[in-house]
N, C-alpha and C. Protein backbone atom coordinates (compact mmCIF):
# COMPACT_ATOMS: atom_id res chain seq x y z
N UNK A 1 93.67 131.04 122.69
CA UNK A 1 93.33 129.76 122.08
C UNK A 1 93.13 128.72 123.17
N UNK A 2 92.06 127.57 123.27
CA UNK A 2 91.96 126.83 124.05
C UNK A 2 92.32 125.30 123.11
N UNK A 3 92.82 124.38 123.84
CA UNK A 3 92.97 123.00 123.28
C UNK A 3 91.38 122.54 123.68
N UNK A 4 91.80 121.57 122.32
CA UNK A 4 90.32 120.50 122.77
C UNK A 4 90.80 119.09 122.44
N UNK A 5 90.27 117.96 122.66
CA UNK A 5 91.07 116.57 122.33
C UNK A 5 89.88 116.12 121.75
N UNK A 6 90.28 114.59 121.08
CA UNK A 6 89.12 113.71 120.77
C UNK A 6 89.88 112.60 121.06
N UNK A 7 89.09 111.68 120.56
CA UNK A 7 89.82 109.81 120.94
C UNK A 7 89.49 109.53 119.66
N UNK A 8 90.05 108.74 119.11
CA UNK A 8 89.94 107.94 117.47
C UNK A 8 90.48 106.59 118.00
N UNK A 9 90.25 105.62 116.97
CA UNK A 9 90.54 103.93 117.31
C UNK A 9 91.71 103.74 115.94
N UNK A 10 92.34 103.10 115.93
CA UNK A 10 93.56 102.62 115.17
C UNK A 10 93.56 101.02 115.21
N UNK A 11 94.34 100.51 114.27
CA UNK A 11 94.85 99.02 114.58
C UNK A 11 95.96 99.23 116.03
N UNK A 12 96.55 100.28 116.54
CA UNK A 12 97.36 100.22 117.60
C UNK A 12 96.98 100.52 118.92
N UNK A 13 95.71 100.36 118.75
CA UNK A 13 94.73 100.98 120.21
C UNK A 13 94.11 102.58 119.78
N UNK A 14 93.59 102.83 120.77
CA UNK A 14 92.80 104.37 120.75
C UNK A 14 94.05 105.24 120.46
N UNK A 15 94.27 106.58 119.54
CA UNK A 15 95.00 107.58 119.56
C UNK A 15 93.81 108.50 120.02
N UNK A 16 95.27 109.69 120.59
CA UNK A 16 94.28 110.93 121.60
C UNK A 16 94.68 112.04 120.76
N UNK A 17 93.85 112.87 120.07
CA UNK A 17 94.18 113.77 119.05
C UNK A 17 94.12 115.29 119.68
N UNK A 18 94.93 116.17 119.92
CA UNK A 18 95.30 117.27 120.72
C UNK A 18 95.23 118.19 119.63
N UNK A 19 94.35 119.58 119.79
CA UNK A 19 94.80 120.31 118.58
C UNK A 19 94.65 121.53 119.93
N UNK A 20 94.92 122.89 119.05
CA UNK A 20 95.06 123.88 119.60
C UNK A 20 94.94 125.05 118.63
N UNK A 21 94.12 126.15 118.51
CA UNK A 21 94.16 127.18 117.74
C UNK A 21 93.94 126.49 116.13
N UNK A 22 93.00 125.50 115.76
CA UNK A 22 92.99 124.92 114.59
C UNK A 22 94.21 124.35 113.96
N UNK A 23 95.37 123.65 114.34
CA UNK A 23 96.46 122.63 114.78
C UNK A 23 96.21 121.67 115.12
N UNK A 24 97.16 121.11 114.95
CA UNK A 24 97.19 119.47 115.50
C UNK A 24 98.35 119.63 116.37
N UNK A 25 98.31 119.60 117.68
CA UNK A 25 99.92 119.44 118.38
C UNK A 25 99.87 118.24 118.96
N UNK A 26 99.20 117.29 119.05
CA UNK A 26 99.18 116.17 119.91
C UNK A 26 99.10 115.04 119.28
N UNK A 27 99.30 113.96 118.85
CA UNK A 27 98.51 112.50 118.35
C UNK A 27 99.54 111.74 119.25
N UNK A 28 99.19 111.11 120.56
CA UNK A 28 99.21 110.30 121.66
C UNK A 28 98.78 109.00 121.98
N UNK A 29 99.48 107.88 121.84
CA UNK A 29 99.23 106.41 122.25
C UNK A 29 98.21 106.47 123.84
N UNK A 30 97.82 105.33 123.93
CA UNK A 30 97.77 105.02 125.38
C UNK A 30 99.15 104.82 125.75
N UNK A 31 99.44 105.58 126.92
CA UNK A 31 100.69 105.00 128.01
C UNK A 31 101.90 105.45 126.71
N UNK A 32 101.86 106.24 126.39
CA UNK A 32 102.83 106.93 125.41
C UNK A 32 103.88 107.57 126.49
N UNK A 33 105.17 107.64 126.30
CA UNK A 33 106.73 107.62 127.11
C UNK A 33 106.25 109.25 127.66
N UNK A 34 105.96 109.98 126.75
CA UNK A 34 105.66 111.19 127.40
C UNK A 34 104.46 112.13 126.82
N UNK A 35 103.70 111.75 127.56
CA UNK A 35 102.13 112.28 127.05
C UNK A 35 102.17 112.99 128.39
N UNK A 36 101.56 114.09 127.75
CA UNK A 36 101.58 115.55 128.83
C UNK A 36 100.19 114.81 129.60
N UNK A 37 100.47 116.10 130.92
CA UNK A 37 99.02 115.86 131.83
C UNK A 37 97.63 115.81 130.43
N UNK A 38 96.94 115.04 130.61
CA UNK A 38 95.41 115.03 130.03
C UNK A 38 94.56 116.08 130.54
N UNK A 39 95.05 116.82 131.68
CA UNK A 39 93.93 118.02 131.78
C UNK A 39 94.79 119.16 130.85
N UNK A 40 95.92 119.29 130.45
CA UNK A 40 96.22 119.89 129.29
C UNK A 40 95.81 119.89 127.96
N UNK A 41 95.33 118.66 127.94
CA UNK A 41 94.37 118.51 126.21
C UNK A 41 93.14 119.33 126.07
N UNK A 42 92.58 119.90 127.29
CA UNK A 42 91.34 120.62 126.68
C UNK A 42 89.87 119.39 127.22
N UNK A 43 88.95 120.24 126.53
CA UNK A 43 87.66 119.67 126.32
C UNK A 43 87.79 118.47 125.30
N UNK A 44 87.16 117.53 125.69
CA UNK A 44 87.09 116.41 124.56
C UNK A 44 85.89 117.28 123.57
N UNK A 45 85.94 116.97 122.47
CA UNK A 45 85.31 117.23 121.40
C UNK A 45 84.79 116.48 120.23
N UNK A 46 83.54 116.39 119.75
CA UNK A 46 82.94 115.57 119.20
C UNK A 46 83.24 116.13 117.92
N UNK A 47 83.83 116.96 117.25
CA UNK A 47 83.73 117.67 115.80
C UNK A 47 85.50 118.54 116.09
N UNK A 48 86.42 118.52 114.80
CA UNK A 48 87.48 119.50 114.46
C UNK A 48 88.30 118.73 114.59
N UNK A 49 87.73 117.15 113.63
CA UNK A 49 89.40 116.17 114.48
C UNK A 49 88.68 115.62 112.75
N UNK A 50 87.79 116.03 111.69
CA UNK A 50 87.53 114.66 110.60
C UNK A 50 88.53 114.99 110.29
N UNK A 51 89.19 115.93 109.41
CA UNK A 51 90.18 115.83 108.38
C UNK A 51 91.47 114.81 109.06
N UNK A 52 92.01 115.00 110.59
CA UNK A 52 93.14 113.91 110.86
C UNK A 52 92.51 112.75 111.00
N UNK A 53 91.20 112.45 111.81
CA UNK A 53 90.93 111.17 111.46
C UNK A 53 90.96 110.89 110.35
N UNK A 54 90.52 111.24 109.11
CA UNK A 54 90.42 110.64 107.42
C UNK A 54 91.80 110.20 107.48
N UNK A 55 92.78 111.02 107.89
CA UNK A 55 94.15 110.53 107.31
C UNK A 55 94.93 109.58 107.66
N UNK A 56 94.07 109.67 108.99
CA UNK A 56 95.12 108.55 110.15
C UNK A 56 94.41 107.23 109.47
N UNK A 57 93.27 107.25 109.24
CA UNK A 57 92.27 105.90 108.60
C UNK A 57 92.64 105.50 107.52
N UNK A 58 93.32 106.34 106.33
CA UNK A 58 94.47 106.34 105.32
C UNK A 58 95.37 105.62 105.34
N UNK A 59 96.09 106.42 106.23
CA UNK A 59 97.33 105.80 106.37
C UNK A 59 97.49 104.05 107.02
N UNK A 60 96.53 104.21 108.04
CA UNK A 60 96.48 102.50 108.15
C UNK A 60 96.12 101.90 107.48
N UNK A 61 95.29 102.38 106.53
CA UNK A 61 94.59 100.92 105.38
C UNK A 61 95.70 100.92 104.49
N UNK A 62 96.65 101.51 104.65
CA UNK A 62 97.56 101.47 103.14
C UNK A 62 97.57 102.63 102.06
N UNK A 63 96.66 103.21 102.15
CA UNK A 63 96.35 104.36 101.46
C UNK A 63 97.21 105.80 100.91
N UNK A 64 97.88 106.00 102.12
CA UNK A 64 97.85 106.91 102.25
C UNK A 64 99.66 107.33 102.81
N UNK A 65 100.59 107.83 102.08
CA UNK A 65 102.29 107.92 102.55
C UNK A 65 102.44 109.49 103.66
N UNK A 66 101.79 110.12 102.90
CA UNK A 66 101.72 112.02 103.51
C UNK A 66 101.15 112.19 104.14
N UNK A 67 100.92 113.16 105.11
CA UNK A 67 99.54 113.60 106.20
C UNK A 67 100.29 115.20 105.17
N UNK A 68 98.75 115.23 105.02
CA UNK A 68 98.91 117.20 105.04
C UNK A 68 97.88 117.60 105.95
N UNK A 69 98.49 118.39 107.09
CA UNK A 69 97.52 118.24 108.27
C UNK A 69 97.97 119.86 108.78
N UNK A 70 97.07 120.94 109.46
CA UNK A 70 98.44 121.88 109.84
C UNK A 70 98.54 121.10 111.48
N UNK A 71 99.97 121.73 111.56
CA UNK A 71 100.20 120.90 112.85
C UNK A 71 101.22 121.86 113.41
N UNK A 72 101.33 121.42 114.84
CA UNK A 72 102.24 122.86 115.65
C UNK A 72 102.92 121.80 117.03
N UNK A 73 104.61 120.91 116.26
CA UNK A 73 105.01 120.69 116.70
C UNK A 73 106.04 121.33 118.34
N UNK A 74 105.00 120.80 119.20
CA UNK A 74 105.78 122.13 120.29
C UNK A 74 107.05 121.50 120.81
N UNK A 75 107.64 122.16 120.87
CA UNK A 75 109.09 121.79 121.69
C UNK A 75 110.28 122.62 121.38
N UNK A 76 111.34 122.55 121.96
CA UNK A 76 112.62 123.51 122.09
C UNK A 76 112.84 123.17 120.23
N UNK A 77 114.18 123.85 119.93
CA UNK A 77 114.52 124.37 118.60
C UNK A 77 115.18 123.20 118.70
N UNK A 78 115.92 122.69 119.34
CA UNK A 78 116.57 121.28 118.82
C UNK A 78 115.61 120.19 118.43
N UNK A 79 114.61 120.04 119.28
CA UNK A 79 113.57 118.77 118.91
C UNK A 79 113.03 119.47 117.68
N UNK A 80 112.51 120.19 117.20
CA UNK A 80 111.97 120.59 116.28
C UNK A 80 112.85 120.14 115.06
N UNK A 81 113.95 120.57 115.31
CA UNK A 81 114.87 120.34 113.87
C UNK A 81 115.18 119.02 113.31
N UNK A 82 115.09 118.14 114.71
CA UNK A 82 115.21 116.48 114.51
C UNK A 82 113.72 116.04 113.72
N UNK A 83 112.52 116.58 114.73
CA UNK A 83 111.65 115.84 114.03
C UNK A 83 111.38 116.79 112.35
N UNK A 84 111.95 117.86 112.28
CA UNK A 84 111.49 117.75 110.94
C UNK A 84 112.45 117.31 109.85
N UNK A 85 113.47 116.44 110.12
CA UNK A 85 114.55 115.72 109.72
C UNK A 85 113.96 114.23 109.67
N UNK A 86 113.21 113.99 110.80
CA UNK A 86 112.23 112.75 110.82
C UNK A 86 111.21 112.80 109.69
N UNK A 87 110.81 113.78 109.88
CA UNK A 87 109.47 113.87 108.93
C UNK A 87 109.74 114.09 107.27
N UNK A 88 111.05 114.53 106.60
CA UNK A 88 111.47 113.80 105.40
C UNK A 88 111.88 112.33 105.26
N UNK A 89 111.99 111.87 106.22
CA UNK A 89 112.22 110.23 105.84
C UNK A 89 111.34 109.82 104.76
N UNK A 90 111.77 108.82 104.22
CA UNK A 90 110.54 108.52 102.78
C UNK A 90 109.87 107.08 103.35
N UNK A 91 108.91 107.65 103.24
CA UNK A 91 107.57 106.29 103.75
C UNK A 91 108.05 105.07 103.49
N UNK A 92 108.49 103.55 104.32
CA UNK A 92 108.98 102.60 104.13
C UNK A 92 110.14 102.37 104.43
N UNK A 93 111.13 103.42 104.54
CA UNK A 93 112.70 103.73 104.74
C UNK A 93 112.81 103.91 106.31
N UNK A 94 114.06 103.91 106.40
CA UNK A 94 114.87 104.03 108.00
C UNK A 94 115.91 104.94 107.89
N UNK A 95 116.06 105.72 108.97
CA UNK A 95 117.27 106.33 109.15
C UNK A 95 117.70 105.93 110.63
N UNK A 96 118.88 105.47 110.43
CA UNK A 96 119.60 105.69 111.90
C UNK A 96 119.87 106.56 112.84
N UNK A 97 119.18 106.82 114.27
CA UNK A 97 119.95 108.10 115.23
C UNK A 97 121.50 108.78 114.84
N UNK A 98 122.24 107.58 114.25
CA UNK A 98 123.30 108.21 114.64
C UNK A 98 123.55 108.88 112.95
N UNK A 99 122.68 108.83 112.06
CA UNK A 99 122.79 109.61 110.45
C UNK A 99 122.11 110.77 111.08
N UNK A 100 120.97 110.80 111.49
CA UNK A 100 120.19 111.88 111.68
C UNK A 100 121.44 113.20 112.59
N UNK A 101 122.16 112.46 113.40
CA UNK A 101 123.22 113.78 114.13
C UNK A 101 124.28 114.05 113.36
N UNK A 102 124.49 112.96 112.27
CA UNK A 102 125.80 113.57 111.60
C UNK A 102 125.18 114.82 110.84
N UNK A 103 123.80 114.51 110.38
CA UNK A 103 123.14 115.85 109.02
C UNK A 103 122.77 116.85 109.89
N UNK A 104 122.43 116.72 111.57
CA UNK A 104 122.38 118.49 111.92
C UNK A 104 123.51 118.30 112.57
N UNK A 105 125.14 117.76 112.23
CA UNK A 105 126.01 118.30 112.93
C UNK A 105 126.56 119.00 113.91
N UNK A 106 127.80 119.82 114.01
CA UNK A 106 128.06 119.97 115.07
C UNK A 106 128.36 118.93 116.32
N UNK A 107 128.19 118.95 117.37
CA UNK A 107 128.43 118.13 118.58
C UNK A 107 127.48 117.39 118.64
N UNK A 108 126.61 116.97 117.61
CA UNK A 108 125.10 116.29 118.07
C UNK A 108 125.33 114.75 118.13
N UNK A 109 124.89 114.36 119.28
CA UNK A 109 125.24 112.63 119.21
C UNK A 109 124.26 112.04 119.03
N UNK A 110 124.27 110.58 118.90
CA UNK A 110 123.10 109.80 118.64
C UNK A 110 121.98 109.84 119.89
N UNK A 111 122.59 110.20 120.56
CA UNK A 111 121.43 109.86 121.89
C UNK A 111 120.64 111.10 122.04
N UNK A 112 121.24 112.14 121.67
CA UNK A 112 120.24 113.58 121.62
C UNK A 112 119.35 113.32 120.84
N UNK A 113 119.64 112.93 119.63
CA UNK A 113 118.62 112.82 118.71
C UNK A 113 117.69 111.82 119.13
N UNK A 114 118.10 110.60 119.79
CA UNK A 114 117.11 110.04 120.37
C UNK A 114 116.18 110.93 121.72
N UNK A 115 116.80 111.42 122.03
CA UNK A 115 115.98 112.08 123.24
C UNK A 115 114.96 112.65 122.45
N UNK A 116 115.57 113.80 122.01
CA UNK A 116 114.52 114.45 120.78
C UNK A 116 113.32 113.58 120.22
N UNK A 117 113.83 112.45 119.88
CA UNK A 117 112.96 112.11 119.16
C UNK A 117 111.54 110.86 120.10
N UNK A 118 111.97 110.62 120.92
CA UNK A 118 110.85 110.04 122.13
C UNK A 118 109.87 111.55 122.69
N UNK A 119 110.14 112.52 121.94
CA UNK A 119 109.64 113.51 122.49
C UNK A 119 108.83 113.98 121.77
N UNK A 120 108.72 113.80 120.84
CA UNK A 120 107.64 114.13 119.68
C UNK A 120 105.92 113.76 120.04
N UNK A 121 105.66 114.96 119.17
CA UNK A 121 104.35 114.84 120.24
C UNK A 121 103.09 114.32 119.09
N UNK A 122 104.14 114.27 118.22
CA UNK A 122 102.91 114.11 116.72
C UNK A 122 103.24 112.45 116.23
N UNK A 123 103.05 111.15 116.85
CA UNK A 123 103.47 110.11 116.68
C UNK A 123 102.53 109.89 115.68
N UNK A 124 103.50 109.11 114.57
CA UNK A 124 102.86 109.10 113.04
C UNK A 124 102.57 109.55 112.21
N UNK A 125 102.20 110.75 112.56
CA UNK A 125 102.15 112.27 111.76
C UNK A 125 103.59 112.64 111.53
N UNK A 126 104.52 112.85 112.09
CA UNK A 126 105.93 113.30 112.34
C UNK A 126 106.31 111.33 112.48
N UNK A 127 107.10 111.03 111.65
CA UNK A 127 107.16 109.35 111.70
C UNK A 127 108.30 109.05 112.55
N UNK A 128 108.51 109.66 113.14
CA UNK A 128 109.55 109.13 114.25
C UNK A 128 109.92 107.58 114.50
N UNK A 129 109.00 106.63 113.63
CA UNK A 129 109.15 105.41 113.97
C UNK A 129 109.73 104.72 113.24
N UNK A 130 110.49 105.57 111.90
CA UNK A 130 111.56 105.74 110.77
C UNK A 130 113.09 105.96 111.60
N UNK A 131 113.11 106.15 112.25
CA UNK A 131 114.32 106.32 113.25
C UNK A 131 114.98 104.74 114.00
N UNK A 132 115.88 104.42 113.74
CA UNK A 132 116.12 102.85 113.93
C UNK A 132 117.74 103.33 114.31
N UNK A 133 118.04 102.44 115.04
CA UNK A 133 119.41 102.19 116.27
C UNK A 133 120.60 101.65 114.94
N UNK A 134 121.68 102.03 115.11
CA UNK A 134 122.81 101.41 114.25
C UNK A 134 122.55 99.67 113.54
N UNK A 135 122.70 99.82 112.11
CA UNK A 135 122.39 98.63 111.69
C UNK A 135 120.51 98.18 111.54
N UNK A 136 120.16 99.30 111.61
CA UNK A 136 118.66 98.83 111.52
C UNK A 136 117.86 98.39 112.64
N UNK A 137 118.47 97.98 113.83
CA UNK A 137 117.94 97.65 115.02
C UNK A 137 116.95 98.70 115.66
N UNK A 138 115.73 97.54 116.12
CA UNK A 138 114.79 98.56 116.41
C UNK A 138 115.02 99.03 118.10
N UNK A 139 115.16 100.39 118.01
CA UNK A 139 115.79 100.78 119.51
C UNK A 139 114.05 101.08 120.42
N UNK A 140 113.95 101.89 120.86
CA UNK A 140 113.35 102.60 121.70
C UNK A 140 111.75 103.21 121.10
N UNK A 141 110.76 103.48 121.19
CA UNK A 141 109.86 103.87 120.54
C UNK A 141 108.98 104.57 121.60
N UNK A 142 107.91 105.76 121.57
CA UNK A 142 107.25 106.18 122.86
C UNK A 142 106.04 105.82 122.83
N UNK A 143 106.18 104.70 121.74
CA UNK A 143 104.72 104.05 122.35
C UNK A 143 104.67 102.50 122.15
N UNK A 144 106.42 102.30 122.15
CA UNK A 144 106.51 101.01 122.53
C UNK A 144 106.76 100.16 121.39
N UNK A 145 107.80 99.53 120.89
CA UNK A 145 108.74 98.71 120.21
C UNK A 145 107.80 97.47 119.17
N UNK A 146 106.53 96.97 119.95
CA UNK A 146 105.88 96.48 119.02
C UNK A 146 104.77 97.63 118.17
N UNK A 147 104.47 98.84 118.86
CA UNK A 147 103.74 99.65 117.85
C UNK A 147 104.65 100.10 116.73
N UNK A 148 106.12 100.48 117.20
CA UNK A 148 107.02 101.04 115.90
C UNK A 148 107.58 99.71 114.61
N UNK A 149 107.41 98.71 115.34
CA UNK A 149 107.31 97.02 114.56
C UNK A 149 106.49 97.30 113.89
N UNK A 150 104.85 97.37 113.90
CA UNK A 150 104.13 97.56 113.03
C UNK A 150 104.17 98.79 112.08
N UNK A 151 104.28 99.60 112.42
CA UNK A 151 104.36 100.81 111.66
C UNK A 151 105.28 100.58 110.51
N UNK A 152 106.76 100.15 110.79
CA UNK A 152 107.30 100.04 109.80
C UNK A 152 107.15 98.74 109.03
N UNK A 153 106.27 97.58 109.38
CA UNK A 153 106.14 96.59 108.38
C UNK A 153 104.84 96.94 108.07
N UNK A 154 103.81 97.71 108.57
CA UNK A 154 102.84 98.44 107.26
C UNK A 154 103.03 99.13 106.35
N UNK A 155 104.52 100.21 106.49
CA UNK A 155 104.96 100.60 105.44
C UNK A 155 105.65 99.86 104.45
N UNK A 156 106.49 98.62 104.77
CA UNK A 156 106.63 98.04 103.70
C UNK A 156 106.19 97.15 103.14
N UNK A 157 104.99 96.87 103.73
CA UNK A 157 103.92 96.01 102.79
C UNK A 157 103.49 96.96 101.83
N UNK A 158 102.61 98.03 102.27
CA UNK A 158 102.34 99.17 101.74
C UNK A 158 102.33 99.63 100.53
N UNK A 159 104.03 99.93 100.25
CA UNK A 159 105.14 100.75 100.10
C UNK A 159 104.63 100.86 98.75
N UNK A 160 103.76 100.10 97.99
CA UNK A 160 103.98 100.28 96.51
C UNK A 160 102.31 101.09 95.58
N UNK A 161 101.84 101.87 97.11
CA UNK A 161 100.89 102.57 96.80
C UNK A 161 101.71 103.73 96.21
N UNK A 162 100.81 105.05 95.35
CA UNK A 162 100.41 105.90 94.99
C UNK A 162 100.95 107.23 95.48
């Protein structure tokens, strides 16, 4: 399988859309906390990105709460389990780092789960920006504290779509 990328425009700047083997593993800010080398994305590509663009264009106008997208979150078995703990959050809502480690238990602290979760490679797709610091405080984001500001006050303007 080879990756290929495209560029799409957002209200939050350009996203860089990474797929692989007909997947989505990538949706990347500019200057995102950890965006792999760019010669890892592949060939840019003009075609195999409409269906996530439609959704991502969705989801910003208000449209749109779900991505059904296939997607191939890569990372170790711990990040995986956080972000798909992220990715039930309900559109508009918050969960705290430190709820998210009490529900995969064990020794898990708030800051793993934060690690985990700056690591996600599917920003917005996987809503990681539903993840908020004790008390609602907006902590850390990997593409930066005023993009996860917006995200969650588009969802609750939003919130009373369909």
């Amino acid at each position: 399988m080879t990756a290929m990328h495209t560029v799409v425009g957002s209200p939050l700047g350009d996203l860089t859309l990474v797929a692989d083997g007909g997947r989505l593993t990538g949706v990347y800010f500019r200057h995102h906390w950890y965006r792999p080398d760019p010669a890892d994305f592949g060939a840019r590509a003009g075609t195999g990105f409409g269906e996530a663009a439609r959704q991502l264009r969705e989801y910003f106008a208000g449209e749109r709460k779900h991505f059904d997208l296939a997607v191939d979150a890569r990372g170790d078995e711990f990040q995986r389990r956080v972000w798909d703990l992220a990715g039930r959050i309900p559109y508009g809502q918050t969960v705290s780092y430190g709820e998210l480690a009490r529900e995969l238990g064990g020794a898990v602290l708030a800051k793993d789960v934060g690690a985990a979760v700056a690591r996600n490679p599917l920003c917005v797709i996987v809503p990681c920006h539903r993840v908020v610091g004790k008390d609602g405080q907006l902590t850390g984001y990997a593409g930066g504290l005023a993009r996860k500001r917006f995200l969650l006050q588009l969802e609750r303007q939003k919130g009373r779509i369909s």
